[in-house]
N, C-alpha and C. Protein backbone atom coordinates (compact mmCIF):
# COMPACT_ATOMS: atom_id res chain seq x y z
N UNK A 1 146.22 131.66 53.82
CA UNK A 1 145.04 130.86 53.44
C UNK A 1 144.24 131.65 52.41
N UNK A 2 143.89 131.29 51.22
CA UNK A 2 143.28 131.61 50.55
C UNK A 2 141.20 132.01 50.54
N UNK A 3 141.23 133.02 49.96
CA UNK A 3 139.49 133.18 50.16
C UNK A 3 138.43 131.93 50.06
N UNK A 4 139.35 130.80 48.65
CA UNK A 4 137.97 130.03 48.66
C UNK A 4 138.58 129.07 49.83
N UNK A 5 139.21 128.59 50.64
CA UNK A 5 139.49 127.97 51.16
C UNK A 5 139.20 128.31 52.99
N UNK A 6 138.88 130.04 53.13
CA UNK A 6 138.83 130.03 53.84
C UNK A 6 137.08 129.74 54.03
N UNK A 7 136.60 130.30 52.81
CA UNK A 7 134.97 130.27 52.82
C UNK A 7 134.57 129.04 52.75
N UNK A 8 135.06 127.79 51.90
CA UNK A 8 134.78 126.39 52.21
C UNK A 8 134.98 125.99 53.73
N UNK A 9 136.10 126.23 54.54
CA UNK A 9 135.79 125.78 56.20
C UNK A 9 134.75 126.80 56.92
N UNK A 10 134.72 127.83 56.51
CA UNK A 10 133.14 128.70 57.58
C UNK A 10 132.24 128.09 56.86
N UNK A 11 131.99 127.52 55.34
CA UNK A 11 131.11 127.09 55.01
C UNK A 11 130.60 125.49 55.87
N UNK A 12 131.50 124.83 56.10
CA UNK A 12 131.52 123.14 56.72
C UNK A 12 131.70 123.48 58.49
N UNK A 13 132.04 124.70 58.65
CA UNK A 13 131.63 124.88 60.15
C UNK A 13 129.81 125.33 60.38
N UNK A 14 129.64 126.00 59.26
CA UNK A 14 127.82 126.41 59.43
C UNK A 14 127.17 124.99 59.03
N UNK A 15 127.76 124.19 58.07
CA UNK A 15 127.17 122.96 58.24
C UNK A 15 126.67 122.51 59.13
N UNK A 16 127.93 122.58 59.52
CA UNK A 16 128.17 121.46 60.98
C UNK A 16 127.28 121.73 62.07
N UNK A 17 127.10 122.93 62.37
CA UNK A 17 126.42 124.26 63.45
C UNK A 17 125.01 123.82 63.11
N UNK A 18 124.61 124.21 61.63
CA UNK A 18 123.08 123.86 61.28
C UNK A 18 122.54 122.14 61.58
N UNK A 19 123.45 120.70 60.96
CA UNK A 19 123.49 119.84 61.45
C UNK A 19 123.02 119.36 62.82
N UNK A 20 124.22 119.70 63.74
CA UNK A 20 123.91 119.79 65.05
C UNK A 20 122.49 120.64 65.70
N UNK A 21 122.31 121.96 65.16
CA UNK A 21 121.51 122.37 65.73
C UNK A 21 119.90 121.58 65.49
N UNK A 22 119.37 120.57 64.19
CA UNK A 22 118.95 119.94 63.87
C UNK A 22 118.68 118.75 64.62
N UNK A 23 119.82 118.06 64.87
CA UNK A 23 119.80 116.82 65.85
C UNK A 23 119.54 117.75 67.20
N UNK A 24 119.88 119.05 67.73
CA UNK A 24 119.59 119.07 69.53
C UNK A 24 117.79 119.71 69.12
N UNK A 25 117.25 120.05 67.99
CA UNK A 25 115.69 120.01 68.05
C UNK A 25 114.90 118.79 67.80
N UNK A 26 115.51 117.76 67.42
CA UNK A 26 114.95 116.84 67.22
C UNK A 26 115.06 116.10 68.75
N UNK A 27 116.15 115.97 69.11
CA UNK A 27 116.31 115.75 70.40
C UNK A 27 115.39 115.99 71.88
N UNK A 28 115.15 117.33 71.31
CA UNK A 28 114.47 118.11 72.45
C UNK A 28 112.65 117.86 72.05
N UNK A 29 112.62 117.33 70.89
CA UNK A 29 111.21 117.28 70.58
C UNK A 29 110.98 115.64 71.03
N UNK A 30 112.16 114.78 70.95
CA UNK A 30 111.48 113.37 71.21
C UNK A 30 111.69 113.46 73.11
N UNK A 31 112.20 114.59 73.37
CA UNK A 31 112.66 114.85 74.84
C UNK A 31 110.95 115.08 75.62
N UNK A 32 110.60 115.93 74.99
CA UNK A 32 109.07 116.16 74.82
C UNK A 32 108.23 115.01 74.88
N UNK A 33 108.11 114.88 73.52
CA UNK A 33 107.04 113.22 73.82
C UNK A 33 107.33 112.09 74.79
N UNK A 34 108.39 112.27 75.08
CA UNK A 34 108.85 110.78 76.29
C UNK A 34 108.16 111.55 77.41
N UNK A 35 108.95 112.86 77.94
CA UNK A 35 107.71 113.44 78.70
C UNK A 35 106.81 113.73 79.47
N UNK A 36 105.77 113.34 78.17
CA UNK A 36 104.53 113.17 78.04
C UNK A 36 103.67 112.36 78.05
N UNK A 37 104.74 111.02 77.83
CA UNK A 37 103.88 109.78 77.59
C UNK A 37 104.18 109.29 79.28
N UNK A 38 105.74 109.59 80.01
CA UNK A 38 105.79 109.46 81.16
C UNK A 38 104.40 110.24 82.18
N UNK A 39 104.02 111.47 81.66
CA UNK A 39 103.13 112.30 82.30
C UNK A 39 101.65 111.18 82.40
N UNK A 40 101.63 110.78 81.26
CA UNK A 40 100.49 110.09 80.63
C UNK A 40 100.28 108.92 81.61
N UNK A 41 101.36 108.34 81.37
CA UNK A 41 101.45 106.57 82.08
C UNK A 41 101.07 107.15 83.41
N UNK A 42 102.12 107.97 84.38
CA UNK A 42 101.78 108.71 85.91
C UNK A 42 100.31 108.56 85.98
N UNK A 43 99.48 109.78 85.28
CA UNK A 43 97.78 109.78 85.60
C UNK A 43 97.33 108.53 85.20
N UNK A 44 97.71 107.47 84.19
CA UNK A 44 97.09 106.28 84.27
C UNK A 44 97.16 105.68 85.89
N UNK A 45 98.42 105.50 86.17
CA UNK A 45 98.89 104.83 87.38
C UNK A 45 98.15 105.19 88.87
N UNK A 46 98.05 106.82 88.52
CA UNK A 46 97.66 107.52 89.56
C UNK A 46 96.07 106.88 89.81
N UNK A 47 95.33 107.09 88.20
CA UNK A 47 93.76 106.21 88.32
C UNK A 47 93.53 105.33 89.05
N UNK A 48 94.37 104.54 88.33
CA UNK A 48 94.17 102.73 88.66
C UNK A 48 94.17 102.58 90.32
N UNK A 49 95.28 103.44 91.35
CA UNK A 49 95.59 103.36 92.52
C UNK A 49 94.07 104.09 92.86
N UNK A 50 93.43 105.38 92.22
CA UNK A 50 92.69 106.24 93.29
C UNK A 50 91.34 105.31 92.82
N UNK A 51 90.81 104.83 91.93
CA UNK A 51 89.60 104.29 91.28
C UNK A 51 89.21 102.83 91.86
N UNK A 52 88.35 102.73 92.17
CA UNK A 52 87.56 100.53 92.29
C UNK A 52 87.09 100.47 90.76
N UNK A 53 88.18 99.22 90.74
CA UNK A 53 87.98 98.96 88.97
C UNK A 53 86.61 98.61 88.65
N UNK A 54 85.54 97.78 89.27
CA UNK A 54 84.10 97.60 89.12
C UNK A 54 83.03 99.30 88.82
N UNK A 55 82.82 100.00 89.85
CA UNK A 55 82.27 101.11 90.22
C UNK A 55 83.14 102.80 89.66
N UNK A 56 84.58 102.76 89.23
CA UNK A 56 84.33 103.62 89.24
C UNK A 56 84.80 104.73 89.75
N UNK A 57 84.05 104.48 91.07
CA UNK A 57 84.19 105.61 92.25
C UNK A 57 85.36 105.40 92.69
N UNK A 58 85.61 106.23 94.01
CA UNK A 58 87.50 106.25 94.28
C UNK A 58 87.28 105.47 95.61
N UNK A 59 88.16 104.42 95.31
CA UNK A 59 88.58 103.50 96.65
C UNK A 59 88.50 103.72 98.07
N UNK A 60 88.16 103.02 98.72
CA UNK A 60 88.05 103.85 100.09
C UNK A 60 89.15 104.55 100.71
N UNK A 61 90.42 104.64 100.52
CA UNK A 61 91.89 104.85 100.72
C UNK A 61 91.59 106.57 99.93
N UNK A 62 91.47 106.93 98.77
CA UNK A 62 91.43 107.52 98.14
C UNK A 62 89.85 108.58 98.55
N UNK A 63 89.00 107.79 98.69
CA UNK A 63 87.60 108.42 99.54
C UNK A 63 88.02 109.17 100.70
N UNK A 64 88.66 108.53 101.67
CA UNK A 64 88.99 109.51 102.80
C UNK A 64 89.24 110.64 102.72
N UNK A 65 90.82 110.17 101.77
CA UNK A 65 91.70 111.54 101.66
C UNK A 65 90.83 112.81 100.84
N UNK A 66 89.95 112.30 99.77
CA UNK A 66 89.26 113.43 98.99
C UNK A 66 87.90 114.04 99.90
N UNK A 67 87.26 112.81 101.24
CA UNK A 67 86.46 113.41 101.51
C UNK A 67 87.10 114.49 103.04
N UNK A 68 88.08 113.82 103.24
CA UNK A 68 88.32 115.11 104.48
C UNK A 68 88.76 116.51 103.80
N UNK A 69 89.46 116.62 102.59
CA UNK A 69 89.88 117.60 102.02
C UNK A 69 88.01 118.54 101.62
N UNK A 70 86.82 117.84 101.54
CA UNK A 70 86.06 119.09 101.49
C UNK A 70 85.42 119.09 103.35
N UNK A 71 85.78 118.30 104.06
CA UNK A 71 85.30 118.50 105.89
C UNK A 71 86.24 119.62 106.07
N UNK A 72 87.35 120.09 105.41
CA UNK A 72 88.37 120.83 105.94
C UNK A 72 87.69 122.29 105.49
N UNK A 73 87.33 122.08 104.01
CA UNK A 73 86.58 123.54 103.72
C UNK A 73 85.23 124.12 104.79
N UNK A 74 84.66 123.03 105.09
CA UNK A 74 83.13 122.44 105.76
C UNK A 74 83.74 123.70 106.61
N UNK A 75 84.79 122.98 107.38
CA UNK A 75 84.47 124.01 109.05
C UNK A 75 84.93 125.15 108.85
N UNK A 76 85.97 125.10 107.84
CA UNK A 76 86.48 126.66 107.57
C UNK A 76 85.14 127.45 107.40
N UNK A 77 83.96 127.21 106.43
CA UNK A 77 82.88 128.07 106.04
C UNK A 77 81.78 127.60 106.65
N UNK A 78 81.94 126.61 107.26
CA UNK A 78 80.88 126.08 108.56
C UNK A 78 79.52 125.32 108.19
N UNK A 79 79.46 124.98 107.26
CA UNK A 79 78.77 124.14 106.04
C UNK A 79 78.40 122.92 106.71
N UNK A 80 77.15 122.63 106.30
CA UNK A 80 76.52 121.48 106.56
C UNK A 80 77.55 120.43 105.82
N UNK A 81 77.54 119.29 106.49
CA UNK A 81 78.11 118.08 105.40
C UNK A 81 76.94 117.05 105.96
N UNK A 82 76.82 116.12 104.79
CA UNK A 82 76.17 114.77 104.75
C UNK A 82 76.77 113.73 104.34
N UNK A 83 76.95 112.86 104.88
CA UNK A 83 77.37 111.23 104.87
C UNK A 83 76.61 110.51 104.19
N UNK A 84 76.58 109.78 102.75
CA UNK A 84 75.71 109.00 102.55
C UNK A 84 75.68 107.85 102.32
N UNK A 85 75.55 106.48 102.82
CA UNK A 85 75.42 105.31 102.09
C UNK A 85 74.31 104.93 101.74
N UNK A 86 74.59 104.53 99.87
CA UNK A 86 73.81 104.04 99.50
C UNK A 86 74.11 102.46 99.16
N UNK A 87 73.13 101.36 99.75
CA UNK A 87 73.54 99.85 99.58
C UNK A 87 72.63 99.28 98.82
N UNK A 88 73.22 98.29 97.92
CA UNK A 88 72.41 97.58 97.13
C UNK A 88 72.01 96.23 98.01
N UNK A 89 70.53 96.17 98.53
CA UNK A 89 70.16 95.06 99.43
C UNK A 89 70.10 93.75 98.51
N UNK A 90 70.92 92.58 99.17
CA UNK A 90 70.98 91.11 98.28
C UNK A 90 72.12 90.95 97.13
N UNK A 91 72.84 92.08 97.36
CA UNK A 91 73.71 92.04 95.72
C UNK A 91 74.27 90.53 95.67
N UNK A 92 74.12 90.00 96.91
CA UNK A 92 74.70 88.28 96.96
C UNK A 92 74.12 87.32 96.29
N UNK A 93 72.50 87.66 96.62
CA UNK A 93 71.64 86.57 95.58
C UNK A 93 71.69 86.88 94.01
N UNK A 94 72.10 88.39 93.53
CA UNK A 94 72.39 88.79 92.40
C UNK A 94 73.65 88.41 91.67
N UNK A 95 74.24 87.81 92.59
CA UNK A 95 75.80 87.29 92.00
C UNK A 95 75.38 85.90 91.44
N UNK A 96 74.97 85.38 92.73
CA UNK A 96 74.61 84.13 92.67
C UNK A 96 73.63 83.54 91.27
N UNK A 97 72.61 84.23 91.64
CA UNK A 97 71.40 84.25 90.19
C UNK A 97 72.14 84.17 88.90
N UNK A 98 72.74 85.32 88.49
CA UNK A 98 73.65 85.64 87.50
C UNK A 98 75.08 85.75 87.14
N UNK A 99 75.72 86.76 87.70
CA UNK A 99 77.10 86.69 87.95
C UNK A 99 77.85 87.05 88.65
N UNK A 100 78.96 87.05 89.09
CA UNK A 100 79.65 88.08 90.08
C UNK A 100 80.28 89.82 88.28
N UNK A 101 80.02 89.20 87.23
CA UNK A 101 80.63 89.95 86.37
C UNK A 101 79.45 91.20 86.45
N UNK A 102 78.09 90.42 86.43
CA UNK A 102 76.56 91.17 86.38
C UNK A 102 76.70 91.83 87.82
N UNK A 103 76.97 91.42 89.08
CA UNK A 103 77.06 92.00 90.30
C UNK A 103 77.48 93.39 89.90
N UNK A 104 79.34 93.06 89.58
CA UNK A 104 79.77 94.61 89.48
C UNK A 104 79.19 95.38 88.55
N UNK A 105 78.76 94.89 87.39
CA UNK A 105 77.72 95.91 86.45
C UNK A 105 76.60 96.43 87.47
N UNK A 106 75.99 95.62 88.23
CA UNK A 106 74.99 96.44 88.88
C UNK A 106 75.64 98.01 89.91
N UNK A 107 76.63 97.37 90.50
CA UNK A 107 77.15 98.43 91.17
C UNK A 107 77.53 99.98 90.33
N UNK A 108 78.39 99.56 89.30
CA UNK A 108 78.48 100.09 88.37
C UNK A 108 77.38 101.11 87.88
N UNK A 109 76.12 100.73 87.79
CA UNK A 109 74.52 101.30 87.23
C UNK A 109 74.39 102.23 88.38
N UNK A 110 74.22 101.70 89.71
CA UNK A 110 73.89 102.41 90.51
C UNK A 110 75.03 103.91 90.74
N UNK A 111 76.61 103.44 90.84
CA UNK A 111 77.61 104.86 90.71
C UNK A 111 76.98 105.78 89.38
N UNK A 112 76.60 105.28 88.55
CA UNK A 112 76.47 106.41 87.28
C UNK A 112 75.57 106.89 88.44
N UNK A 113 74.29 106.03 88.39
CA UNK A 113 72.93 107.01 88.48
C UNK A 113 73.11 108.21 89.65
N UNK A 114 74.35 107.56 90.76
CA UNK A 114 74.31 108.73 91.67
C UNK A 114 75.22 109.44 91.20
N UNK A 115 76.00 109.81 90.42
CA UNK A 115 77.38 110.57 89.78
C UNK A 115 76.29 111.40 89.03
N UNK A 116 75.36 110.83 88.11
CA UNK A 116 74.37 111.82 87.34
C UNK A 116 73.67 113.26 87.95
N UNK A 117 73.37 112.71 88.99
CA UNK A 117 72.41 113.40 90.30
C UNK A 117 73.11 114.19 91.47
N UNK A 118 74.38 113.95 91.73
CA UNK A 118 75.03 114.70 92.47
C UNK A 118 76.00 116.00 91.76
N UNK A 119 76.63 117.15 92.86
CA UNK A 119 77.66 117.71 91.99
C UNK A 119 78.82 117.55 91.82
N UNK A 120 79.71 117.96 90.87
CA UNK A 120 80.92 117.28 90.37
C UNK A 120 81.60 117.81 91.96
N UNK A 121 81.47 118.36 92.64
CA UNK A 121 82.17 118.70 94.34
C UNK A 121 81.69 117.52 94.80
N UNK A 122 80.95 116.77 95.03
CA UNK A 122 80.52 115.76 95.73
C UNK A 122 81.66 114.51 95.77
N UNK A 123 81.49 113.89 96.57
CA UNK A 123 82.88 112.66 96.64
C UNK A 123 82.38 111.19 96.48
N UNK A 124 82.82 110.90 95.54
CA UNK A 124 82.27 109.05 95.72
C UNK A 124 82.93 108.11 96.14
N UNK A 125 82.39 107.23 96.72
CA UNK A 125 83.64 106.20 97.16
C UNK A 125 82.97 104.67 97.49
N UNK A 126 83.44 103.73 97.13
CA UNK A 126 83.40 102.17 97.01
C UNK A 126 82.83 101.81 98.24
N UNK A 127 81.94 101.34 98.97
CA UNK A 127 81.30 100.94 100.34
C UNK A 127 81.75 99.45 100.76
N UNK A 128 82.49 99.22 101.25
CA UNK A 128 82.07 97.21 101.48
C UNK A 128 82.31 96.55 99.58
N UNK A 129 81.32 95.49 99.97
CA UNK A 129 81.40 95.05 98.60
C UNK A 129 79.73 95.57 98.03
N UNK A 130 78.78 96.06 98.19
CA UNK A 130 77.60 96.14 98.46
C UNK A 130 76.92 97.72 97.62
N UNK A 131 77.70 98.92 97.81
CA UNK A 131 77.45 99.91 98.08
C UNK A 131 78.00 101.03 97.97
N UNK A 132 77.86 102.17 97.97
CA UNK A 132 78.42 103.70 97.59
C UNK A 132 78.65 104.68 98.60
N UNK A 133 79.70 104.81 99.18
CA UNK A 133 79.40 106.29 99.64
C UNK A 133 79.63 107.56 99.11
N UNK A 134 78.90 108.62 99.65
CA UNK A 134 78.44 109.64 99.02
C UNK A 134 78.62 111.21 99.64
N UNK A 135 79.96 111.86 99.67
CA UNK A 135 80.05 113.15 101.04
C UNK A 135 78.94 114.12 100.34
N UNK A 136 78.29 114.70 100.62
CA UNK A 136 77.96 115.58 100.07
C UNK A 136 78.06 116.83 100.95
N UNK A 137 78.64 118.01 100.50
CA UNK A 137 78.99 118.89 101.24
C UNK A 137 78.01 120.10 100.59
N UNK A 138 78.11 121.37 101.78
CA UNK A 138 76.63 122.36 101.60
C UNK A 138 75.56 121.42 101.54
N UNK A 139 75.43 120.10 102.36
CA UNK A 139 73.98 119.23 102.49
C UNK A 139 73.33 119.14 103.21
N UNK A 140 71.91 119.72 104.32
CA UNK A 140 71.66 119.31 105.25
C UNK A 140 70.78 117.63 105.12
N UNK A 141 69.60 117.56 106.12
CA UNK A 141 69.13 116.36 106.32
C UNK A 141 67.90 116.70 105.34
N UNK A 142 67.43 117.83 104.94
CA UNK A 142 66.05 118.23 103.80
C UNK A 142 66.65 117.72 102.41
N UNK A 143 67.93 118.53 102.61
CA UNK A 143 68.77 118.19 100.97
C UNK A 143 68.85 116.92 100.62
N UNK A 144 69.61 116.13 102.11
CA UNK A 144 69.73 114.51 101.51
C UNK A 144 68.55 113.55 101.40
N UNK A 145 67.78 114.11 102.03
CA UNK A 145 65.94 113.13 101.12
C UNK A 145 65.93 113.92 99.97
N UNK A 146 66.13 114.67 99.49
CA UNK A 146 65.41 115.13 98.14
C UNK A 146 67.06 114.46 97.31
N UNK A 147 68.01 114.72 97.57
CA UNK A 147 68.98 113.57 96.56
C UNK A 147 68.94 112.25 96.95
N UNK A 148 68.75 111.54 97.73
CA UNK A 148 67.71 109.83 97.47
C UNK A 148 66.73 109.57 96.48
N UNK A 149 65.95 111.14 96.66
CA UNK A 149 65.11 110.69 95.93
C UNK A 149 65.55 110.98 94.23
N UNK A 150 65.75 112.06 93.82
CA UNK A 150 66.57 111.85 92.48
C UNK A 150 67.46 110.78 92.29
N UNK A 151 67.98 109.73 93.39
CA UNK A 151 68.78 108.99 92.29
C UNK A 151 67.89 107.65 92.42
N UNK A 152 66.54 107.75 92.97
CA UNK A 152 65.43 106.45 92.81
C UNK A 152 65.11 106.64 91.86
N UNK A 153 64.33 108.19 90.93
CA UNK A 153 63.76 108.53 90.04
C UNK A 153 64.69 108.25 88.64
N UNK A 154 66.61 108.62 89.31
CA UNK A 154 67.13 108.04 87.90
C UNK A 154 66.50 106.79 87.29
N UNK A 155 66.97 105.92 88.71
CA UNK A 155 66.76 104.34 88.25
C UNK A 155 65.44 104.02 87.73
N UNK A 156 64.86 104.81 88.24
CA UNK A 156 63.72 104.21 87.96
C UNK A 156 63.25 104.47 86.14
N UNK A 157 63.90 105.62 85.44
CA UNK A 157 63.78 105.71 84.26
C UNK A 157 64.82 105.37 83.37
N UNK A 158 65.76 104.71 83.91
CA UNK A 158 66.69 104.36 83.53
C UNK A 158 67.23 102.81 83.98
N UNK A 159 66.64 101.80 84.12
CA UNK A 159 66.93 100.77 84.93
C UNK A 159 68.02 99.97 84.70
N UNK A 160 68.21 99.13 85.13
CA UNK A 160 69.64 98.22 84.66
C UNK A 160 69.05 96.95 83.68
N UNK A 161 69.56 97.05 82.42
CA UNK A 161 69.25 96.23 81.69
C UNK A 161 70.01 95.31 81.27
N UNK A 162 70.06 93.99 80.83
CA UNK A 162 71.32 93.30 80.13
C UNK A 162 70.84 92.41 79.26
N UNK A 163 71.20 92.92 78.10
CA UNK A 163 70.50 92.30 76.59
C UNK A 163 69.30 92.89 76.79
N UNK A 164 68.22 92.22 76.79
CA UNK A 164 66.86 92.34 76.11
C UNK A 164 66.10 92.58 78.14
N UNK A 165 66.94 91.78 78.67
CA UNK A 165 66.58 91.69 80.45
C UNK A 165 66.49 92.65 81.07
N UNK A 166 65.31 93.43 81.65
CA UNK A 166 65.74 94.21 83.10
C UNK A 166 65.94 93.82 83.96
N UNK A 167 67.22 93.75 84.71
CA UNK A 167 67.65 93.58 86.51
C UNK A 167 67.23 94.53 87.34
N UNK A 168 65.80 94.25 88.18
CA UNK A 168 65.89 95.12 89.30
C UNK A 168 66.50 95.09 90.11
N UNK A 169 66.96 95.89 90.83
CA UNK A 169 67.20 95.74 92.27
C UNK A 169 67.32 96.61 93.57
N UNK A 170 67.09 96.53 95.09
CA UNK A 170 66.40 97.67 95.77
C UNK A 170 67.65 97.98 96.53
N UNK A 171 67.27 99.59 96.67
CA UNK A 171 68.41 100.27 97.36
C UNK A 171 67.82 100.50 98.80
N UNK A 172 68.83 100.18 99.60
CA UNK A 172 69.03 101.29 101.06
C UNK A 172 69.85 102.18 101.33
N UNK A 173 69.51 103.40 102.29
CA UNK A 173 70.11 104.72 102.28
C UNK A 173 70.38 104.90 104.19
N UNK A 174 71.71 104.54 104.29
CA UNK A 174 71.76 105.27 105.45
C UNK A 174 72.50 106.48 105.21
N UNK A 175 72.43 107.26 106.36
CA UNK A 175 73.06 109.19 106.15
C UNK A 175 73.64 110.04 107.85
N UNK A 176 74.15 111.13 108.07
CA UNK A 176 74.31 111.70 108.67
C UNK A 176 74.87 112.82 108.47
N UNK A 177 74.39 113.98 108.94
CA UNK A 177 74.53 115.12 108.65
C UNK A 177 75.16 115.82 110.18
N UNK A 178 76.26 116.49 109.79
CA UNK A 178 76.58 117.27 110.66
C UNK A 178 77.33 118.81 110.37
N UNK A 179 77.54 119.45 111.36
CA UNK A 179 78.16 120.95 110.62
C UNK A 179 79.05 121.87 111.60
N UNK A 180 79.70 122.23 110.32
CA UNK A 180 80.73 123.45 110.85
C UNK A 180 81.81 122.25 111.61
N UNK A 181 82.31 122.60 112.97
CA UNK A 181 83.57 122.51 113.36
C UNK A 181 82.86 120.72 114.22
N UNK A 182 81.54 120.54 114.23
CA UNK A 182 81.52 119.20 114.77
C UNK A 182 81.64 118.28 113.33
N UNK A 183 82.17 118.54 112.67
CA UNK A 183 82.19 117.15 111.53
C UNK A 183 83.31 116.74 111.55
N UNK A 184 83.39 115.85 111.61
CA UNK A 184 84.16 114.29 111.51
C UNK A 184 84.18 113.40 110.97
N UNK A 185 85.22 112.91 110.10
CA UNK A 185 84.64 111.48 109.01
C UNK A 185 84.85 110.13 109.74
N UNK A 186 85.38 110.37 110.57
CA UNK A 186 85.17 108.83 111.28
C UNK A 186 84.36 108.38 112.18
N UNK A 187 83.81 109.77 112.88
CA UNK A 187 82.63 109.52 113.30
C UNK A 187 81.36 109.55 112.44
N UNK A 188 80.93 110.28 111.46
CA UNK A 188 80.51 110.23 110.06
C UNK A 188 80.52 109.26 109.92
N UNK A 189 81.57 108.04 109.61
CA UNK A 189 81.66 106.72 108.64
C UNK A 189 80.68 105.71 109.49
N UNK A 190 81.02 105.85 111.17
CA UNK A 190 80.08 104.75 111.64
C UNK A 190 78.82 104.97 111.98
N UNK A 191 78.51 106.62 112.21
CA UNK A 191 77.09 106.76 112.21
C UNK A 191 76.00 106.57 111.04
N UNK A 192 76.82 106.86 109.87
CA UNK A 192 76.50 106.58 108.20
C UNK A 192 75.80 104.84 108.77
N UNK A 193 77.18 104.43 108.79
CA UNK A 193 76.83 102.66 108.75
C UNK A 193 75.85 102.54 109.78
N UNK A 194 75.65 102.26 110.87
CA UNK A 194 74.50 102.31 111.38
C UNK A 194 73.01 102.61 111.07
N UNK A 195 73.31 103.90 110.47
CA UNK A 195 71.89 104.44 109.65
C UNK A 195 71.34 103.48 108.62
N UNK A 196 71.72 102.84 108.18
CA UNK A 196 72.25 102.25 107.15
C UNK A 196 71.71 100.75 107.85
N UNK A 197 71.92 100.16 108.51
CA UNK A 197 71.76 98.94 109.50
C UNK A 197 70.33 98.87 109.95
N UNK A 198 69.85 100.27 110.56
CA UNK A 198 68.35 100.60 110.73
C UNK A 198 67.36 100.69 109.63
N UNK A 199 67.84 101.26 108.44
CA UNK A 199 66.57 101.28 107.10
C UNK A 199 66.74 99.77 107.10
N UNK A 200 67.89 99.01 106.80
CA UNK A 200 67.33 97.38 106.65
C UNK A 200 66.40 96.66 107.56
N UNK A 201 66.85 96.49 109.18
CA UNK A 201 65.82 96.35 110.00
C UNK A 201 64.85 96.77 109.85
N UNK A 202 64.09 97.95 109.80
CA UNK A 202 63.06 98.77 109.20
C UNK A 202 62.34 98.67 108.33
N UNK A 203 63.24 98.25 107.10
CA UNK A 203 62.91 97.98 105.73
C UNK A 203 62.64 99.31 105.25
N UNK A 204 63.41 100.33 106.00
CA UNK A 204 62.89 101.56 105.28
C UNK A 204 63.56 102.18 103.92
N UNK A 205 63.34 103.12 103.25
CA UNK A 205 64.22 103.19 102.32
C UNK A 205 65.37 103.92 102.93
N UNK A 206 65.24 105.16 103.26
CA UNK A 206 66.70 105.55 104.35
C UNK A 206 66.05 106.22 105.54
N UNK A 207 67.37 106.33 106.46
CA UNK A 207 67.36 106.38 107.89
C UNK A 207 68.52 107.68 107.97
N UNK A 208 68.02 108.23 108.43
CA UNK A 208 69.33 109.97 108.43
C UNK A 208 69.29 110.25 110.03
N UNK A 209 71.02 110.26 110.45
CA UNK A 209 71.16 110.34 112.05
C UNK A 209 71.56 111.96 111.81
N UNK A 210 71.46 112.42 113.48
CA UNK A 210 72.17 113.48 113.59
C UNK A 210 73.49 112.90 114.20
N UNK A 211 74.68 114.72 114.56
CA UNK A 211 75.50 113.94 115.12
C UNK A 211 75.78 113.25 116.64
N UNK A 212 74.27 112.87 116.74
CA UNK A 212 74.23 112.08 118.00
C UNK A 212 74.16 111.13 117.76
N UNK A 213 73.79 110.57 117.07
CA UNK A 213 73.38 109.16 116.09
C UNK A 213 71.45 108.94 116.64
N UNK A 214 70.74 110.20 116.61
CA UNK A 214 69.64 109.94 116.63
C UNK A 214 69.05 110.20 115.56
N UNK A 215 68.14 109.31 115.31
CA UNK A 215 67.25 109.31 113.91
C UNK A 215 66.64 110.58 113.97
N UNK A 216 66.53 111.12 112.46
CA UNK A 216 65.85 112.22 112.49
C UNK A 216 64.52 112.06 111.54
């Protein structure tokens, strides 16, 4: 075999080599973006399942699981936790009046204003059709009146508007606070609701149980 003949086939074998090696980076780069966009679509999917499309906040399914995961730290470090519901009283005549579209905007107003006012550790979650709950962990019963009251003071400088219109509308606060190794979210969830049952009877703005379910 001759020199140029042998250097023309190593030459069309490095072709070939460079070629190929071309198509397996291109390969590996659209290998990449698929991916990614699979990664992408996942956390969309993952949202849509953990989120209430109105509010926001994470579904009650999704509330549990995120709020027992900080009750679990609670007893490990023995930490106060607080239960909070916050309910929008009448959101029915507010549907009615206006819309069920204006309803969920109201709900909506109220998750910012408490998402503003709480810390990003704090847990939110969808109540009924009505309302918010709220874990707040490192909270006793002093802490959770003074965060009621920051998220009245949001609203109150910040109100719910639509177009040129302000929509008022009044909140109730039931709560329960308990700590270390007695916390429980299911006992939590119905002493919350209850508390919650009493500011309306009452007409108070909130009602905070211990974990006896006595008013404090």
């Amino acid at each position: 075999m001759s020199f140029e003949i042998l250097y023309g086939a190593v030459a069309l074998l490095f072709a070939v080599a460079v070629a190929e090696g071309v198509m397996l980076g291109r390969c590996n780069k659209e290998l990449k973006k698929s991916r990614a966009k699979i990664d992408s679509l996942n956390e969309e999917i993952q949202s849509v399942r953990s989120l209430d499309e109105a509010t926001g906040a994470y579904n009650y399914h999704f509330f549990v699981k995120m709020a027992n995961l900080q009750i679990k730290m609670a007893r490990r470090h023995k930490w106060p936790v607080t239960l909070m519901i916050v309910d929008i009283d009448q959101l029915e005549s507010l549907n009615l009046r206006y819309s069920f579209k204006t309803g969920d905007a109201v709900l909506k107003h109220l998750n910012d204003a408490i998402r503003s006012v709480v810390r990003t550790s704090d847990v939110l979650g969808r109540f009924g059709g009505s309302g918010i709950f709220v874990l707040l962990s490192e909270c006793d019963t002093e802490n959770v009146q003074t965060v009621s009251e920051r998220i009245e003071e949001k609203i109150e400088r910040e109100p719910f508007v639509v177009g040129d219109k302000q929509i008022d509308y009044r909140r109730s606060y039931g709560a329960v606070t308990m700590y270390g190794k007695q916390v429980h979210l299911n006992r939590m969830l119905g002493l919350a609701e209850d508390a919650l049952s009493r500011a309306k009877e009452k007409r108070k703005e909130i009602v905070i149980f211990d974990k006896e379910g006595t008013e404090i």
